[in-house]
Protein backbone atom coordinates (compact mmCIF):
# COMPACT_ATOMS: atom_id res chain seq x y z
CA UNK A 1 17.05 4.60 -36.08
CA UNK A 2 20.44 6.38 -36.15
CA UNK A 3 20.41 9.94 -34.07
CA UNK A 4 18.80 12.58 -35.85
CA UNK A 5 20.14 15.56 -37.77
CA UNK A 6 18.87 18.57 -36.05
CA UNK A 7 16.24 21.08 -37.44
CA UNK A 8 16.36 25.12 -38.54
CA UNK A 9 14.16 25.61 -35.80
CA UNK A 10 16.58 23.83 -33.01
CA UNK A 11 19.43 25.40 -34.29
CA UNK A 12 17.92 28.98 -34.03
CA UNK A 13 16.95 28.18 -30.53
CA UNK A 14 20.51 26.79 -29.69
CA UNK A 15 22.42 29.89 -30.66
CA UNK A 16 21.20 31.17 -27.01
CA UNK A 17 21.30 27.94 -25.12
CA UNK A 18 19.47 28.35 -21.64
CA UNK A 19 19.14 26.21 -18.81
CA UNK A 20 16.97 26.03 -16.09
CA UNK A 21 17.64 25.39 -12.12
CA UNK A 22 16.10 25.09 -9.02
CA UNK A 23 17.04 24.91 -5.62
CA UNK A 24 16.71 23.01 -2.75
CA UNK A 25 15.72 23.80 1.40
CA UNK A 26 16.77 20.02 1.66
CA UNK A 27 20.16 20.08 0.22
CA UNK A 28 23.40 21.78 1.82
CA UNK A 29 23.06 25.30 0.80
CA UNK A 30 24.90 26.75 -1.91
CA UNK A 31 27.81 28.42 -1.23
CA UNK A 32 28.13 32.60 -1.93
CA UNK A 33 31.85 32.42 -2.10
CA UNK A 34 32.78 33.58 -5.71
CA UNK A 35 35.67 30.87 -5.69
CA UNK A 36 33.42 28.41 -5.93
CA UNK A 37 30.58 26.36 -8.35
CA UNK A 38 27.32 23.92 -7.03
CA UNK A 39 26.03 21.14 -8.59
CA UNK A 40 22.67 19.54 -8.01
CA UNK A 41 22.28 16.05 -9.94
CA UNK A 42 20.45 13.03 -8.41
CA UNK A 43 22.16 10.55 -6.88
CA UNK A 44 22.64 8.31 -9.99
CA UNK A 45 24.59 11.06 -11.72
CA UNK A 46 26.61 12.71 -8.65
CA UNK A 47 29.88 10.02 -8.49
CA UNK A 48 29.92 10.29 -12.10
CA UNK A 49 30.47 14.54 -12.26
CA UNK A 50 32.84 14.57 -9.37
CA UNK A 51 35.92 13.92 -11.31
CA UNK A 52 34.91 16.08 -13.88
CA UNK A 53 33.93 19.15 -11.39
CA UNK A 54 37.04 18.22 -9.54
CA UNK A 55 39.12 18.62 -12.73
CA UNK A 56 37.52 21.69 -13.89
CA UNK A 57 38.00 23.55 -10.38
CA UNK A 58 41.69 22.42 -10.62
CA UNK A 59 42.14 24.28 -13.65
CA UNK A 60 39.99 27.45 -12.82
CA UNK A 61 40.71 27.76 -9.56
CA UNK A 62 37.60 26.81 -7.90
CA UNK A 63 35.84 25.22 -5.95
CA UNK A 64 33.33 22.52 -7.33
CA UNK A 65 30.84 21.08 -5.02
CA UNK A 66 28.53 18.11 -7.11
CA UNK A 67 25.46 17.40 -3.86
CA UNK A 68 23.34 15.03 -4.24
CA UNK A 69 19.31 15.64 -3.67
CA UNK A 70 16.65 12.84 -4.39
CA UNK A 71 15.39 12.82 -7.79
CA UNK A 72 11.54 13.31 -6.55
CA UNK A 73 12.33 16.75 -5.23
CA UNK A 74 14.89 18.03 -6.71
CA UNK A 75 12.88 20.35 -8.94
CA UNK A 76 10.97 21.89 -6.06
CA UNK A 77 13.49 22.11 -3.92
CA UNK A 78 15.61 24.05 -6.75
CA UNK A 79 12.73 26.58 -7.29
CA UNK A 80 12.24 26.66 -3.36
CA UNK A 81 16.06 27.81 -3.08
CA UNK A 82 15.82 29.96 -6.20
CA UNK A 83 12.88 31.95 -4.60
CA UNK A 84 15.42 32.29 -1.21
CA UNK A 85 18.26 33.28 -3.36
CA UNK A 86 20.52 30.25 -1.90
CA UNK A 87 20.14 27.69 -5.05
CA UNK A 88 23.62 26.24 -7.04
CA UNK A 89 24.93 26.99 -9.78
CA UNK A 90 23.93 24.20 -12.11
CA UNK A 91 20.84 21.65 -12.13
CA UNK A 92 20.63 18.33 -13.94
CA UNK A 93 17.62 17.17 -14.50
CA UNK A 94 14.52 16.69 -16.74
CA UNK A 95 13.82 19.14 -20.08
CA UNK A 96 9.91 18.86 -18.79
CA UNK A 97 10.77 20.64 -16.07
CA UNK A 98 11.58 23.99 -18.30
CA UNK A 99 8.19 25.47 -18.44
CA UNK A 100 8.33 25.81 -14.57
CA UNK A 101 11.98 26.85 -14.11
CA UNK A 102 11.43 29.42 -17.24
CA UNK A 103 7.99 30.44 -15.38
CA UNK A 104 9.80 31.03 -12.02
CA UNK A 105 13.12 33.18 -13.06
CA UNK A 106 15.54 29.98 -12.54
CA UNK A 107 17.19 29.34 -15.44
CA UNK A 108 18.92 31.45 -18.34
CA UNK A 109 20.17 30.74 -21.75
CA UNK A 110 23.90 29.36 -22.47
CA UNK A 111 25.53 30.39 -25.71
CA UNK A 112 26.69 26.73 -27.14
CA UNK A 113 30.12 27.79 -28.83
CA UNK A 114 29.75 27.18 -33.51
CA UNK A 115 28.10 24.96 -34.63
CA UNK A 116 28.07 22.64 -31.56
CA UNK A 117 24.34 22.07 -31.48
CA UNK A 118 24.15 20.53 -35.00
CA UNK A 119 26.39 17.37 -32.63
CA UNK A 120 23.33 16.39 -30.85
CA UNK A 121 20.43 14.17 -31.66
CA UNK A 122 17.53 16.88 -33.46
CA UNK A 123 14.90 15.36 -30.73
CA UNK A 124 16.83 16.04 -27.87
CA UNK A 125 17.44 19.52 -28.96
CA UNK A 126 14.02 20.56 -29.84
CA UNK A 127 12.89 18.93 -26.17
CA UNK A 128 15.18 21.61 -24.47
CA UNK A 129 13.91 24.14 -27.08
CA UNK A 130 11.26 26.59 -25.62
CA UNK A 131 9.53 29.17 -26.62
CA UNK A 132 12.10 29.51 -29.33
CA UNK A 133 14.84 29.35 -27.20
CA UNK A 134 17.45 25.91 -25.67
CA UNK A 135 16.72 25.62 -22.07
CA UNK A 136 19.49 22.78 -21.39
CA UNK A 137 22.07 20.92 -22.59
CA UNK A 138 20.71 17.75 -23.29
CA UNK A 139 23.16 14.61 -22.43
CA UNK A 140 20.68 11.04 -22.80
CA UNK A 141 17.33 10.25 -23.92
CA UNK A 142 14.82 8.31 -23.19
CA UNK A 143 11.35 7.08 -24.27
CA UNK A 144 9.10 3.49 -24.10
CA UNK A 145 9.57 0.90 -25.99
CA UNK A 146 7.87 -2.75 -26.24
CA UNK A 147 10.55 -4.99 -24.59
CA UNK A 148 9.44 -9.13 -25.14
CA UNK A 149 10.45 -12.31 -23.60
CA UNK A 150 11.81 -13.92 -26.95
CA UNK A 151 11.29 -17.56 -25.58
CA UNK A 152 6.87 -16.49 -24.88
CA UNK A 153 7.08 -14.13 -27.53
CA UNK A 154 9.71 -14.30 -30.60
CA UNK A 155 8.29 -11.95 -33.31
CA UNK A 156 7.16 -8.26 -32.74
CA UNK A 157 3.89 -8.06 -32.59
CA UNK A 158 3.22 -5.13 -35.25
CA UNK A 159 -0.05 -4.11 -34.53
CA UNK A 160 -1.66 -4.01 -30.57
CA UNK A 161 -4.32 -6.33 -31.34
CA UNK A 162 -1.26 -9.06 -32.31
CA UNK A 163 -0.11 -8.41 -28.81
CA UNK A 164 -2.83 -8.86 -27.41
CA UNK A 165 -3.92 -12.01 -29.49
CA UNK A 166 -0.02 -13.71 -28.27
CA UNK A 167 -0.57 -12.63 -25.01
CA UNK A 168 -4.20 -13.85 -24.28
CA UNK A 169 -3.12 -16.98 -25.92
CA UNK A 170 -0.53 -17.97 -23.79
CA UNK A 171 -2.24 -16.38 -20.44
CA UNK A 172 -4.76 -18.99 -21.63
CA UNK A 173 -2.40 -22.05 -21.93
CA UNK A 174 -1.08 -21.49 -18.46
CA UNK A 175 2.43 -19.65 -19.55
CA UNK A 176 1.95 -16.49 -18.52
CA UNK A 177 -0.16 -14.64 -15.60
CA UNK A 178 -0.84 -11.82 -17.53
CA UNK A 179 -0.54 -10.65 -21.11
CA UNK A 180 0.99 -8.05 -21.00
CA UNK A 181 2.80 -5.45 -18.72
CA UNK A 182 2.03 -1.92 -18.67
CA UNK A 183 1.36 -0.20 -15.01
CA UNK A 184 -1.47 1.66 -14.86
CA UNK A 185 -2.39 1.70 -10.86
CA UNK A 186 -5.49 3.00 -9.37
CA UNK A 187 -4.87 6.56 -9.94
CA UNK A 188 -3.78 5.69 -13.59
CA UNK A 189 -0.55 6.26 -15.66
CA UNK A 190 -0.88 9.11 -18.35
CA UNK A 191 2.93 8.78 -19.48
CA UNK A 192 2.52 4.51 -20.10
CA UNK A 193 -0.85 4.98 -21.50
CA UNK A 194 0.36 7.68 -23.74
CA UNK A 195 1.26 5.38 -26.95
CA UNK A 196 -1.98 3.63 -26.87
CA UNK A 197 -3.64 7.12 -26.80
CA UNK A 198 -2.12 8.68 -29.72
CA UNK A 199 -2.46 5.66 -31.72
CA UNK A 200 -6.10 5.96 -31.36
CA UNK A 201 -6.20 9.79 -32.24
CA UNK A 202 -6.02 11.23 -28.55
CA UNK A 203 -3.39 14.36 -27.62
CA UNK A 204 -3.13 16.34 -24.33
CA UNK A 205 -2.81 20.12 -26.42
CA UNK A 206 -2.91 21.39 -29.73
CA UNK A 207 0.12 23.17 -31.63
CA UNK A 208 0.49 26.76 -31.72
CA UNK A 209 2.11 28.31 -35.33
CA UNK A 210 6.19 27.30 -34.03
CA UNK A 211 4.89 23.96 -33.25
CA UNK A 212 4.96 24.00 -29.61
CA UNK A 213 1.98 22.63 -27.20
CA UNK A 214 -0.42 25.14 -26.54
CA UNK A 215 -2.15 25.47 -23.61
CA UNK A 216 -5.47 26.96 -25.07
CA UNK A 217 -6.35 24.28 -27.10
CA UNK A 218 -6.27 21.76 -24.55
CA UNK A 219 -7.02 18.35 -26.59
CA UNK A 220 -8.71 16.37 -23.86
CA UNK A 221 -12.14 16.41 -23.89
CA UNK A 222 -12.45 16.59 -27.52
CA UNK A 223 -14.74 14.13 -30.06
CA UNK A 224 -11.19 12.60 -30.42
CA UNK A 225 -10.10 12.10 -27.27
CA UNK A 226 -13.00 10.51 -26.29
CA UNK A 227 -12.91 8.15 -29.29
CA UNK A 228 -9.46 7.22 -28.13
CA UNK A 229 -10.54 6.30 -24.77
CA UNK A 230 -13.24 4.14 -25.78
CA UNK A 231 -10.08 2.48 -27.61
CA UNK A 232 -8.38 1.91 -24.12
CA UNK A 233 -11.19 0.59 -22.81
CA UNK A 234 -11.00 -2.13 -25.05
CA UNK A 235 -7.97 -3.31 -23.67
CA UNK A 236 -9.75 -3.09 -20.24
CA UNK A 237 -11.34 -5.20 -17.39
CA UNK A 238 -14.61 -5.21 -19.18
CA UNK A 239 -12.40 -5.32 -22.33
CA UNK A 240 -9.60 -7.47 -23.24
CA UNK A 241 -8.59 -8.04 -19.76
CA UNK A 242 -4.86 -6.51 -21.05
CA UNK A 243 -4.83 -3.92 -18.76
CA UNK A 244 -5.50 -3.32 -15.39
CA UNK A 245 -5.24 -1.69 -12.42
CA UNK A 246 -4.03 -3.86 -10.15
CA UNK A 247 -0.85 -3.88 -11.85
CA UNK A 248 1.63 -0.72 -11.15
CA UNK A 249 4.76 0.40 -11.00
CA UNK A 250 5.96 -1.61 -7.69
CA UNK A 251 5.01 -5.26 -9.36
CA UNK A 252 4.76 -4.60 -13.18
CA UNK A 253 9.12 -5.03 -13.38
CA UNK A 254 8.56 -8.40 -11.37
CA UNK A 255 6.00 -9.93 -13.78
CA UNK A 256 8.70 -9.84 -16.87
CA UNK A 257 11.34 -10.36 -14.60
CA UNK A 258 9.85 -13.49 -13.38
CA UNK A 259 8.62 -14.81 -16.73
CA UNK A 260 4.86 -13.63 -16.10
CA UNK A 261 4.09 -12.09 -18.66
CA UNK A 262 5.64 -12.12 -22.61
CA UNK A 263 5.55 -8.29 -23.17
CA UNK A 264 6.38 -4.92 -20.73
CA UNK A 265 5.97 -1.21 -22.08
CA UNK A 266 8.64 0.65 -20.23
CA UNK A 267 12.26 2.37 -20.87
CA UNK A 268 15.90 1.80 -20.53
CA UNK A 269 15.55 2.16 -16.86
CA UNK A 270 14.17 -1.16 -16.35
CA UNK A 271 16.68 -3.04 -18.82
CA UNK A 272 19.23 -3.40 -15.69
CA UNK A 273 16.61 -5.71 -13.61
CA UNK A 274 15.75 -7.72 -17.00
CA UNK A 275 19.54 -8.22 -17.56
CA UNK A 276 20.07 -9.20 -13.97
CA UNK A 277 16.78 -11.64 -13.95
CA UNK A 278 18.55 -13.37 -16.88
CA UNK A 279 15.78 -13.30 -19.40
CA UNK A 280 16.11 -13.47 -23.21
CA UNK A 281 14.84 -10.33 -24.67
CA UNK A 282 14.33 -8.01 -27.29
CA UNK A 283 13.22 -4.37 -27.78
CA UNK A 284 10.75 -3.14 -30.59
CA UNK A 285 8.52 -0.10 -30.75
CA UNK A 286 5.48 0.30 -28.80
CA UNK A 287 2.89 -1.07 -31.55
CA UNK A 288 -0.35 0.82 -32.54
CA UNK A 289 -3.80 -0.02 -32.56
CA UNK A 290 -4.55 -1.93 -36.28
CA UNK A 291 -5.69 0.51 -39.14
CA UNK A 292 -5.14 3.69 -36.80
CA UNK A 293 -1.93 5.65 -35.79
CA UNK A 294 1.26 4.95 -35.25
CA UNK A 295 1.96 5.09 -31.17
CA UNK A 296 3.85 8.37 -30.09
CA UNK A 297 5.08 7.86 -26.85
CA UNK A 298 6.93 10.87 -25.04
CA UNK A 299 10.36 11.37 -25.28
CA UNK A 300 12.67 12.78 -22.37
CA UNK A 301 15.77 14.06 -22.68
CA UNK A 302 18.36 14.69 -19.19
CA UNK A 303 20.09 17.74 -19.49
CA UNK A 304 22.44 20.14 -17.61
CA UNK A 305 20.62 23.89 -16.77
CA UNK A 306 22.76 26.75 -15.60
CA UNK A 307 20.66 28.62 -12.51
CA UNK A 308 19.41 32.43 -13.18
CA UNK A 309 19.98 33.06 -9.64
CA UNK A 310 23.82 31.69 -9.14
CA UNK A 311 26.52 33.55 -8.15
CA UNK A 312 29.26 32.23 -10.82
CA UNK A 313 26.60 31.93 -14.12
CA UNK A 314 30.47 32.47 -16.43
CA UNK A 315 31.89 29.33 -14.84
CA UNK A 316 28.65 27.63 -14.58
CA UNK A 317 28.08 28.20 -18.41
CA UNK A 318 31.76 27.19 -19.11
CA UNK A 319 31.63 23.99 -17.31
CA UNK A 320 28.67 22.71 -19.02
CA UNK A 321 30.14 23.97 -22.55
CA UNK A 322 33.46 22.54 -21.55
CA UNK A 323 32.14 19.25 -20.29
CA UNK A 324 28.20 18.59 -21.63
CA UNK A 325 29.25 19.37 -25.14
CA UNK A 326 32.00 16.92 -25.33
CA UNK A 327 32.37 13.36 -25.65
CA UNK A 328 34.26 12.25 -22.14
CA UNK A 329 30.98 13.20 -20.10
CA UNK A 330 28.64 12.42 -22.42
CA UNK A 331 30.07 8.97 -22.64
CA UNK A 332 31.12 8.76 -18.54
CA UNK A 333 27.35 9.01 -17.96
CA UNK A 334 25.97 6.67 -20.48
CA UNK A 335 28.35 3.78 -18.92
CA UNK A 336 26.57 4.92 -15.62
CA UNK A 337 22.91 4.80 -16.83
CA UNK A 338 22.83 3.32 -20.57
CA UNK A 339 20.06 5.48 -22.00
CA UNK A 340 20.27 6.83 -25.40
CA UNK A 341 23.63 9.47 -25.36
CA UNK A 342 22.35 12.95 -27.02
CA UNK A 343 25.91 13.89 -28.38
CA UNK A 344 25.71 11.77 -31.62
CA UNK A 345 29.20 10.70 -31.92
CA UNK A 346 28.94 9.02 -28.49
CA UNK A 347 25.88 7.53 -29.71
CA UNK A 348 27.49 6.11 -31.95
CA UNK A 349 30.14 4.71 -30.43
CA UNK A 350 28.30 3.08 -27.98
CA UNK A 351 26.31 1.40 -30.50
CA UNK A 352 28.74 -0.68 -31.82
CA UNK A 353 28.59 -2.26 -28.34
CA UNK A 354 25.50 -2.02 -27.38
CA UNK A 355 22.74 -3.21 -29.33
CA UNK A 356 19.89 -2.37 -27.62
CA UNK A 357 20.84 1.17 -27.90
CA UNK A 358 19.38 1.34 -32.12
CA UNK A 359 16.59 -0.98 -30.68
CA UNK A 360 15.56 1.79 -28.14
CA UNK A 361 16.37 4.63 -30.64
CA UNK A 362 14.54 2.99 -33.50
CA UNK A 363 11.41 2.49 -30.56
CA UNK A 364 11.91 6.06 -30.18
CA UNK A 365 11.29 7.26 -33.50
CA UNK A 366 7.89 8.53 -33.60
CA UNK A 367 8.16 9.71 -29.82
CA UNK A 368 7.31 13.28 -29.46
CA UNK A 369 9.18 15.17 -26.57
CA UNK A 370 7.21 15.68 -23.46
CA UNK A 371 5.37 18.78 -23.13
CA UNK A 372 7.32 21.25 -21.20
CA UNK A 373 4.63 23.89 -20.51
CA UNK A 374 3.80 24.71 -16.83
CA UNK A 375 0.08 23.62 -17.80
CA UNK A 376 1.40 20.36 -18.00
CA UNK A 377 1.20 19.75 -14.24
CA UNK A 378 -2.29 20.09 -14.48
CA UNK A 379 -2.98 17.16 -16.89
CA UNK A 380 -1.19 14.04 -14.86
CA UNK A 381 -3.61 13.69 -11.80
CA UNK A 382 -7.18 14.19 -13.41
CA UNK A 383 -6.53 12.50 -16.50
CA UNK A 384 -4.70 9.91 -14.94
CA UNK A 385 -7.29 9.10 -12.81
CA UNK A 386 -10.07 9.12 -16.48
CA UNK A 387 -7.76 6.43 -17.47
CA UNK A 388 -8.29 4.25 -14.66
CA UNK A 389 -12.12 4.86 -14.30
CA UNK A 390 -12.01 4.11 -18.06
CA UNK A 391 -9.84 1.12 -17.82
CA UNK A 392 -12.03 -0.25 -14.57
CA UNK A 393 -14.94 0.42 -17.08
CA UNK A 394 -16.82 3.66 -16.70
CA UNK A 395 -18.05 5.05 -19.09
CA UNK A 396 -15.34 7.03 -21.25
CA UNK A 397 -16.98 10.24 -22.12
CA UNK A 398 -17.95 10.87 -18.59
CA UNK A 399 -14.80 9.98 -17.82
CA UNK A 400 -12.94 12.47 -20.41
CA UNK A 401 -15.61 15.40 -19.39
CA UNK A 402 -14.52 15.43 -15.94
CA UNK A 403 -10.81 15.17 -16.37
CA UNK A 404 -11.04 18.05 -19.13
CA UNK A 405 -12.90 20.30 -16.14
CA UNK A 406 -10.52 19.80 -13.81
CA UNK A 407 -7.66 20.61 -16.23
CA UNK A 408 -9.60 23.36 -17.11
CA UNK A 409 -9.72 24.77 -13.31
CA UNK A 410 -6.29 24.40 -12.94
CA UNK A 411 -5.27 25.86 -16.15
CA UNK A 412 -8.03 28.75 -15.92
């Protein structure tokens, strides 16, 4: 799937471009001096920005500090420092994380310069989109995708009960320990199980009337979401035997890796370790229970979001204008962490070397971005947690009733 052109509604919402930070009690604090500009990126993305923030303080006369925080707590720590009034001046990070910052104060829009919006992929602009308004400028994407060992498994399966026929088959021959790879854990995995669940009718919220998740019409706990869990149970240890608990995040990479297993649902991030393990592969989309609906996994985008509470919000805006929006970073980061660029035209150029990035974009073409409403943290523990009792094999409507009350609480 080549990047896609991007909507009316993105475009509306990228005239005032806004991006959200949050800072850290962790980090080195932010400096106050107006000569000067913070970064906070992860530490995957840090040696990559310093030559660009070095370069842009050279010609501005500035100084640019890029400090690294772990990715796990990055977000708190942002709105932590944002509440003390000592956060940076930029954040890179996640576009779920917008509901929060936006909820807190962190972030404000940033006025993308034309027609520059119209250069990025339409998905990764409408993830960053929020109430009506961009929230970040996005620079990769990201979504699962059905990666298979060729030599166990050379066709794409097209339907989930192929999979699991190939995959039983050969777990039964001796070839495999386990037919497929998906980590679900003890406390479940909402985000891997998410393709299975839309194929079989589930969702997490409704839509309001601009087509953004809304929080009052929380979808689990419906007729439908129960029907789609009785679908994952299938697949479980009462089931199919295809999923299971006992498999999670710290082995799941060593079963492909290792040649135990023909198929793994997971994203670009795990590509480096298959590379590395020297196994023949290939990347298709997530497939979809037979008759039913196509999987939807979520999509996330990485983007750049300019702090509300920063002392230099000009040269924070310019920087990510001057350096997001253009090709040299976007493509700087990409050789980094090959994930999906969001400019097109680096897209693009990276595809003609790369061709597991239209494999991955093609997987991600019925991926729907990942909710970025604050009501979102509410729905990961409890309903992760229905998916394993489900998947262990309790019974799914008692299963779905409790998560929905939970979410409920929290929500109120």
């Amino acid at each position: 799937m080549r990047p896609r052109t991007a909507t009316p509604r993105a475009l509306a919402g990228a005239a005032a471009l806004a991006l959200a930070a949050t800072a850290c009690g962790s980090g080195e604090p932010a400096e106050d001096a107006a000569g000067s500009l913070v970064i906070w990126a992860d530490p995957e993305r840090t040696d990559v920005l310093q030559p660009f923030a070095e370069e842009f303080g050279e010609a501005n006369g500035v100084r640019v500090e890029v400090q690294s925080l772990p990715v796990d707590d990055i977000q708190g720590d942002f709105v932590t420092a944002h509440e003390a009034g000592s956060g940076p001046d930029i954040l890179v990070g996640a576009h779920d994380w917008i509901g929060n910052l936006v909820q807190n104060g962190a972030i404000d829009p940033v006025q993308l310069p034309g027609d520059a919006a119209e250069r990025f992929d339409e998905g990764a602009v409408e993830a960053v989109t929020y109430q009506g308004r961009l929230y970040g400028v996005p620079y990769a994407m990201e979504s699962l995708m059905l990666v298979r060992n060729t030599e166990l498994a050379p066709e794409a399966p097209a339907t989930v009960e192929e999979m699991v026929e190939t995959g039983t088959a050969l777990k039964e021959d001796g070839e495999v320990e386990e037919a497929l790879g998906l980590q679900v854990s003890q406390t479940g995995d909402p985000f891997h199980l998410q393709p299975f669940y839309t194929s079989a009718g589930g969702s997490l919220f409704g839509t309001d009337d601009e087509g953004d998740p809304d929080p009052s019409d929380l979808g689990v706990g419906t007729d439908a979401s129960v029907e789609a869990m009785e679908k994952v149970a299938e697949l479980g240890e009462e089931g199919e035997g295809v999923l299971k608990r006992s498999i999670d995040g710290d082995n799941v990479n060593g079963l492909f890796e290792r040649g135990e297993t023909p198929y793994f649902v997971t994203g670009p991030w795990s590509l480096a370790g298959i590379k590395d393990a020297g196994v023949d592969y290939a990347i298709s989309p997530v497939p979809g229970f037979e008759g039913m609906d196509e999987a939807r996994p979520f999509l996330g985008v990485q983007s750049f979001f300019v702090a509300s509470g920063g002392e230099n919000k000009v040269l924070a805006e310019e920087f990510i204008v001057n350096n997001v929006a253009q090709p040299e970073l976007a493509t700087a980061l990409y050789e980094a962490d090959p994930r999906p660029p969001a400019l097109r035209e680096v897209f693009e150029a990276a595809e003609a070397d790369d061709p597991d990035l239209a494999a991955m974009m093609e997987a991600a073409g019925n991926a729907e971005p990942m909710p970025a409403i604050p009501e979102m943290s509410a729905v990961w523990d409890p309903f992760g947690k229905a998916q394993a009792a489900v998947i262990g094999g309790e019974d799914p409507a008692g299963a779905v009733d409790s998560a929905e009350q939970a979410i409920s609480e929290q929500i109120g």
